[in-house]
Protein backbone atom coordinates (compact mmCIF):
# COMPACT_ATOMS: atom_id res chain seq x y z
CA UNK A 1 158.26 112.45 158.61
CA UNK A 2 160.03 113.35 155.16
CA UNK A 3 163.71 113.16 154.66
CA UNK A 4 165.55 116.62 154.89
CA UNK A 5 165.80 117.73 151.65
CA UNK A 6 169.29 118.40 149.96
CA UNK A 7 167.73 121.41 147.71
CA UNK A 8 170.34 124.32 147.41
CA UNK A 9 170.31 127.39 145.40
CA UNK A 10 167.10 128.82 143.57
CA UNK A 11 163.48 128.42 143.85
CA UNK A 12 163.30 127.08 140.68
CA UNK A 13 164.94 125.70 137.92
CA UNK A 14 165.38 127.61 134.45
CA UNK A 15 167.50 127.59 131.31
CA UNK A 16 169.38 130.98 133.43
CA UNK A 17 170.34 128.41 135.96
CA UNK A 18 171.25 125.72 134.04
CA UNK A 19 173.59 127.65 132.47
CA UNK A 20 175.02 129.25 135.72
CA UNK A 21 175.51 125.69 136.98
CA UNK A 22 178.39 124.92 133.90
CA UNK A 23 179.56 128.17 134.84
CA UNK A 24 180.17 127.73 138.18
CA UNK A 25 181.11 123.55 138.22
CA UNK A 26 178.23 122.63 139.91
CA UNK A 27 177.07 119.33 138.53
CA UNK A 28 173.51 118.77 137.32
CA UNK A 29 171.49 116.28 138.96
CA UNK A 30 168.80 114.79 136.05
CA UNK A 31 166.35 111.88 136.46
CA UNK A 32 163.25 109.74 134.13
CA UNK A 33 159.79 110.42 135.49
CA UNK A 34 156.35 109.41 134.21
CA UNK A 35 154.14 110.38 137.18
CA UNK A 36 152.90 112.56 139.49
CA UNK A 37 154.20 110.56 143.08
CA UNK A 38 157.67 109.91 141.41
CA UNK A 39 158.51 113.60 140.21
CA UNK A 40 156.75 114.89 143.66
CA UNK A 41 159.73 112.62 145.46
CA UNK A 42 162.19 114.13 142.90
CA UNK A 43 161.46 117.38 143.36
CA UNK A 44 161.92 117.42 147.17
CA UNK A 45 165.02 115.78 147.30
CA UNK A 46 166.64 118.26 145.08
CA UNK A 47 166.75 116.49 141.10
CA UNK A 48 167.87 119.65 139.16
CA UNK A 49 166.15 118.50 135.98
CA UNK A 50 162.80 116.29 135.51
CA UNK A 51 162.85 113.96 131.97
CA UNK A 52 159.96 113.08 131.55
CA UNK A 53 161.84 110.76 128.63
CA UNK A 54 160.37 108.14 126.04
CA UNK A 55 161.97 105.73 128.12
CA UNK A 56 158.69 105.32 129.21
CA UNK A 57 157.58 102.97 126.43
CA UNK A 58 160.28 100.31 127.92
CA UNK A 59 160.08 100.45 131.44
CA UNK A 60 156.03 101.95 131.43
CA UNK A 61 154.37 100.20 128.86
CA UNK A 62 156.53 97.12 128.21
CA UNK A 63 158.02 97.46 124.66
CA UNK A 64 161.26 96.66 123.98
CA UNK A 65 162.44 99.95 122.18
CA UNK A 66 161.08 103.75 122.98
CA UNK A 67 159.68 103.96 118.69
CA UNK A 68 155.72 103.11 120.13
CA UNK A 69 155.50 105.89 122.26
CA UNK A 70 153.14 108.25 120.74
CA UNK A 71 152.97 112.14 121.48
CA UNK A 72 149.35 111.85 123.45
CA UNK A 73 150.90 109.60 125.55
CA UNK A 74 153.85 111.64 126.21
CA UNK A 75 151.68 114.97 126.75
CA UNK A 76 149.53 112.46 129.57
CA UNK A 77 152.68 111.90 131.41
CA UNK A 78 154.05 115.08 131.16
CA UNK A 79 151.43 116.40 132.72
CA UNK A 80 151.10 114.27 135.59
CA UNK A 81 155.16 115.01 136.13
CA UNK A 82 154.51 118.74 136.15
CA UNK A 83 151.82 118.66 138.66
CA UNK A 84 154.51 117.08 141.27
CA UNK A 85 157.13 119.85 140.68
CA UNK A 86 157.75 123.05 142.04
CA UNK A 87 161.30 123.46 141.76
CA UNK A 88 163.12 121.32 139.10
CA UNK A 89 163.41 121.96 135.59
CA UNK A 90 160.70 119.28 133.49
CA UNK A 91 162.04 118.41 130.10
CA UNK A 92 159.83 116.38 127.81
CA UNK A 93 161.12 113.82 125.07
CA UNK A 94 159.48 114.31 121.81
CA UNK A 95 158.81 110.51 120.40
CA UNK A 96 159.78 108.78 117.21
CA UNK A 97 157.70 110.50 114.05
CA UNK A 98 156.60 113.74 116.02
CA UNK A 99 159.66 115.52 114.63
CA UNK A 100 161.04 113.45 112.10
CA UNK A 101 159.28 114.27 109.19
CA UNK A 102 159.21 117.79 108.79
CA UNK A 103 160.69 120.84 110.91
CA UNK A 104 157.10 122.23 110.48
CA UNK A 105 155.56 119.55 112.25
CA UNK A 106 158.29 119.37 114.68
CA UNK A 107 157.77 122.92 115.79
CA UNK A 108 154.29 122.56 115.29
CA UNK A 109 154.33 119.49 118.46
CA UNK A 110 156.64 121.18 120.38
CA UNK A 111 154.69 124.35 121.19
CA UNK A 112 151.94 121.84 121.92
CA UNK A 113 153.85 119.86 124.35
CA UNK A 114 154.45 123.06 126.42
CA UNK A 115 151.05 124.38 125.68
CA UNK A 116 149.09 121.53 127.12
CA UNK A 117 151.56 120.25 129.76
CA UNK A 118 153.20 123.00 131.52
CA UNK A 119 157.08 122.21 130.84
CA UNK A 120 159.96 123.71 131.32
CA UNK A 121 161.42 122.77 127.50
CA UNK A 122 161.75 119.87 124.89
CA UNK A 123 164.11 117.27 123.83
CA UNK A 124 165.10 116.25 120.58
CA UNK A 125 167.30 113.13 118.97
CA UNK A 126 169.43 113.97 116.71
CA UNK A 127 172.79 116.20 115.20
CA UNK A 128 172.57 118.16 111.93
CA UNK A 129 169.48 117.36 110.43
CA UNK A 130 167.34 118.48 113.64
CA UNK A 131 169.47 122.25 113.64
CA UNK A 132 166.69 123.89 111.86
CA UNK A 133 164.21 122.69 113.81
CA UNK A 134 166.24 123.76 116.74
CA UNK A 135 166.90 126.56 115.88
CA UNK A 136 163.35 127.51 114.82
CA UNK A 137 161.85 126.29 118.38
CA UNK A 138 164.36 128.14 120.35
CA UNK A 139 163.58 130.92 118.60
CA UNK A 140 159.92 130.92 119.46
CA UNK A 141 160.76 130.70 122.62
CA UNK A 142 160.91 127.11 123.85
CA UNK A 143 163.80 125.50 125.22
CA UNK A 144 165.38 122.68 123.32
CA UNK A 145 167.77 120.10 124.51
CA UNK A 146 169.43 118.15 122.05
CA UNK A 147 170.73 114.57 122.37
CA UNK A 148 174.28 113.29 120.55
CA UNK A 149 175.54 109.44 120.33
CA UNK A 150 173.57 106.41 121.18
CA UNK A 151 169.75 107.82 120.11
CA UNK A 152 167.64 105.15 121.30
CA UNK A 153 164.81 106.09 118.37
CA UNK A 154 167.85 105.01 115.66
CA UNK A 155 168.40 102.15 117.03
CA UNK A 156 167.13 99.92 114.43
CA UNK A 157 169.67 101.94 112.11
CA UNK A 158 172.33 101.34 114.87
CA UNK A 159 171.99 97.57 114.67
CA UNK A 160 172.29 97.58 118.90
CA UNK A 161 173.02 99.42 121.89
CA UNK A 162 176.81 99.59 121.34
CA UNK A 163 178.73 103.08 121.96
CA UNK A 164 178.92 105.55 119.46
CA UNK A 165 181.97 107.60 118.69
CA UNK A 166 184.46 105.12 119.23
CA UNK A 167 185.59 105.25 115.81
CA UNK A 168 188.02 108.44 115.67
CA UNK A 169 185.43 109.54 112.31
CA UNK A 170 182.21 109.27 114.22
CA UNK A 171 184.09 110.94 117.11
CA UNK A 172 184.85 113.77 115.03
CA UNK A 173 181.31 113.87 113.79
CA UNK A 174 180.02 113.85 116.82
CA UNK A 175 181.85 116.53 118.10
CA UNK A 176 181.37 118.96 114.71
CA UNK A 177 177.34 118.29 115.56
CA UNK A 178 177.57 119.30 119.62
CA UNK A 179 178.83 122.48 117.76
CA UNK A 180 176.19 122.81 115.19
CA UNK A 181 173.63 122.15 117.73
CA UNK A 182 175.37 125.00 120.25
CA UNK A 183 175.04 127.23 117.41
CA UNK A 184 171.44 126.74 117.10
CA UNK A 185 170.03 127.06 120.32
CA UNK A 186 170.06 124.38 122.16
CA UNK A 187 170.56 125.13 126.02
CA UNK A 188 172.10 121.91 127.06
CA UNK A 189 173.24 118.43 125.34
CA UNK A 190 172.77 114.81 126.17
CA UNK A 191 175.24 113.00 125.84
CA UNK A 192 174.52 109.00 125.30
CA UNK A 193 176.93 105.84 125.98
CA UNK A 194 180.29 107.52 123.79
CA UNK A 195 183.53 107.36 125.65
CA UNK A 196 184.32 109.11 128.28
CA UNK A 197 187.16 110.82 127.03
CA UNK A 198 184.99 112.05 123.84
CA UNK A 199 182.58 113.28 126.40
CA UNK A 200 185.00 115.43 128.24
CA UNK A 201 185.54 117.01 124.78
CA UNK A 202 182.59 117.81 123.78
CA UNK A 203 182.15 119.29 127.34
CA UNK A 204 185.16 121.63 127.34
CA UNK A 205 184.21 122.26 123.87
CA UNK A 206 180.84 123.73 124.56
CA UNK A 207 179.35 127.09 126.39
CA UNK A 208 176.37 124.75 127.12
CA UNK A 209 176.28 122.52 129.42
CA UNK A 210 176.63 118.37 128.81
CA UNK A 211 174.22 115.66 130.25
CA UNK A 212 175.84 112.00 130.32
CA UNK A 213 174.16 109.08 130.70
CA UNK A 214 176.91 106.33 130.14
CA UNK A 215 179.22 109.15 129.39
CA UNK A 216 182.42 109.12 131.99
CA UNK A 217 182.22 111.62 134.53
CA UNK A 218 183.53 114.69 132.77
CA UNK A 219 179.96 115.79 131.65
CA UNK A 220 178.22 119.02 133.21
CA UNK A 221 175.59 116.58 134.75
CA UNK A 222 174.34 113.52 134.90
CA UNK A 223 170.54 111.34 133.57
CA UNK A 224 169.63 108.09 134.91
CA UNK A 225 166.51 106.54 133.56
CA UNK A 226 164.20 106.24 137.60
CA UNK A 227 163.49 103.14 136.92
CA UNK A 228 167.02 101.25 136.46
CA UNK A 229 168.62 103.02 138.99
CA UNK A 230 166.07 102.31 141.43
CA UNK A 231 166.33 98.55 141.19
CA UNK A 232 162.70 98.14 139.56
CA UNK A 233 163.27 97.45 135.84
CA UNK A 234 165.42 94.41 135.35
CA UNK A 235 164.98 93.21 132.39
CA UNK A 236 167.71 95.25 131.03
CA UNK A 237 170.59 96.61 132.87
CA UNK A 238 173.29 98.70 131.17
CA UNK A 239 177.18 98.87 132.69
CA UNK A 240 176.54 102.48 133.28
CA UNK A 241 173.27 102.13 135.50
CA UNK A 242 174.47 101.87 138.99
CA UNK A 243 171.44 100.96 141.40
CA UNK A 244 170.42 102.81 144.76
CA UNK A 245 167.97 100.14 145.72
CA UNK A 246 166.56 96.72 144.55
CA UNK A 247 163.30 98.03 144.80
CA UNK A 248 161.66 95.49 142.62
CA UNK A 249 163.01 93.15 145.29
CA UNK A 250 161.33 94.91 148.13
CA UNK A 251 157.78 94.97 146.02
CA UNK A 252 158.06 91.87 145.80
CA UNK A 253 158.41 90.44 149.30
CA UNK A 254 155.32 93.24 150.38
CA UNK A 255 153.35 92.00 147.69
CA UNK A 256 154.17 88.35 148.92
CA UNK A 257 153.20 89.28 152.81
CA UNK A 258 150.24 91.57 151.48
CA UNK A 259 148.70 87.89 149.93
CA UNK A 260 149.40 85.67 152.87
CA UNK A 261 147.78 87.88 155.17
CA UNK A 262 144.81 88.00 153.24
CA UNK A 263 144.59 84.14 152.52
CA UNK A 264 145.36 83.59 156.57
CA UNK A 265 142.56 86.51 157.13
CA UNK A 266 145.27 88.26 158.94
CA UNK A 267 144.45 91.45 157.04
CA UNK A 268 142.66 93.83 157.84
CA UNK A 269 142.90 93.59 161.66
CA UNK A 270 140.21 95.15 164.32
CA UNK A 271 142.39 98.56 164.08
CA UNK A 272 141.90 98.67 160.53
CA UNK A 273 138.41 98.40 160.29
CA UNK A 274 135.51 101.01 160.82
């Protein structure tokens, strides 16, 4: 039997009630998936929004940095993400060099993502330089979240995964580009590793709602990447991640009883057989 689910409030989950949700303090609940039995469990249980992020190239495919991920690949695991939702909100990342260099081919890959993949809406890196291309998307009708402070696909110009906008200049630019991006179109904001007290800023400082994910707790919402907050990718775990299982733990030990049985010829038994 499935757990009850904790699912309040509409049907389904749009831009209209994403914004309701800021207006009414009622936080947003965002997770990573990459495929259909994941955002099927998400869904149930109530996750407001789906990213299907380019996380995927890191705790999917093994690389050490989200740059590899290519568009087909994110359009294949959108796709599988959208056919396990019927309520939440699916957001899909758009990868390193599918926006980057031009707003033409920006927009050009967005309205592909949504027309092959079903989507609620796109996500882009970036603060001033993506407001055109913002602002040109929304415009044609597809919702755009934007993403300010630690953006994984800079992170070779970063030098590192150390917070951004600790510096009171970079705090001040960051909070001039939440604006900028506001005034553009975007629907809602990420908000990556920057102090917690810059968050809350930005937050109050915004008709949009704010997504943290290592951003204090005075965001709109909160993003976890599935994966790390699950217990299953360990290679890498951030101070912000807190874990809800050690399921990489439990594979393991099933996996390990899975093989003895086998070896022993204790599996399958004379109930599991035709």
């Amino acid at each position: 039997m499935k757990d009850t689910p904790i699912i309040s409030g509409p049907k389904r989950v749009t831009t209209r009630v994403i914004a309701s949700m800021k207006q009414e303090g009622t936080s947003i609940a965002c997770l990573t998936a990459y495929d259909f039995v994941t955002a099927r469990i998400l869904d149930e249980v109530g996750v407001d929004i789906i990213l299907v992020g380019d996380s995927l190239g890191m705790v999917f495919q093994g690389h050490e940095t989200t740059i590899p991920v290519t568009l087909e690949e994110m359009i294949y695991h959108a796709k599988a993400v959208v056919r396990g939702v019927d309520r939440a909100m699916v957001i899909v990342d758009m990868p390193f060099m599918s926006y980057q260099p031009s707003a033409e081919e920006g927009f050009r890959n967005a309205g592909r993502v949504m027309k092959e993949t079903g989507a609620g809406g796109v996500k882009f890196e970036g603060g001033e330089r993506v407001a055109d291309l913002i602002q040109r998307t929304s415009q044609a009708g597809i919702p755009v979240m934007a993403h300010l402070g630690l953006t994984p696909q800079s992170i070779h110009q970063f030098g590192g995964y150390q917070p951004r906008g600790v510096s009171p200049s970079e705090a001040k630019g960051i909070l001039k580009e939440a604006k900028i991006l506001e005034q553009a179109g975007a629907f809602a904001l990420v908000l990556e590793k920057i102090p917690a007290r810059l968050a809350g800023q930005v937050t109050r400082s915004l008709d949009v709602p704010t997504i943290g994910i290592g951003a204090g707790a005075h965001c709109d919402g909160q993003v976890l990447v599935v994966s790390d907050m699950l217990g299953l990718y360990e290679d890498f775990r951030p101070r912000f991640v807190r874990q809800y299982a050690t399921l990489a733990t439990t594979i393991r030990e099933s996996v390990r009883n899975y093989v003895r049985d086998v070896k022993q010829h204790a599996f399958p038994s004379k109930d599991e057989s035709y």
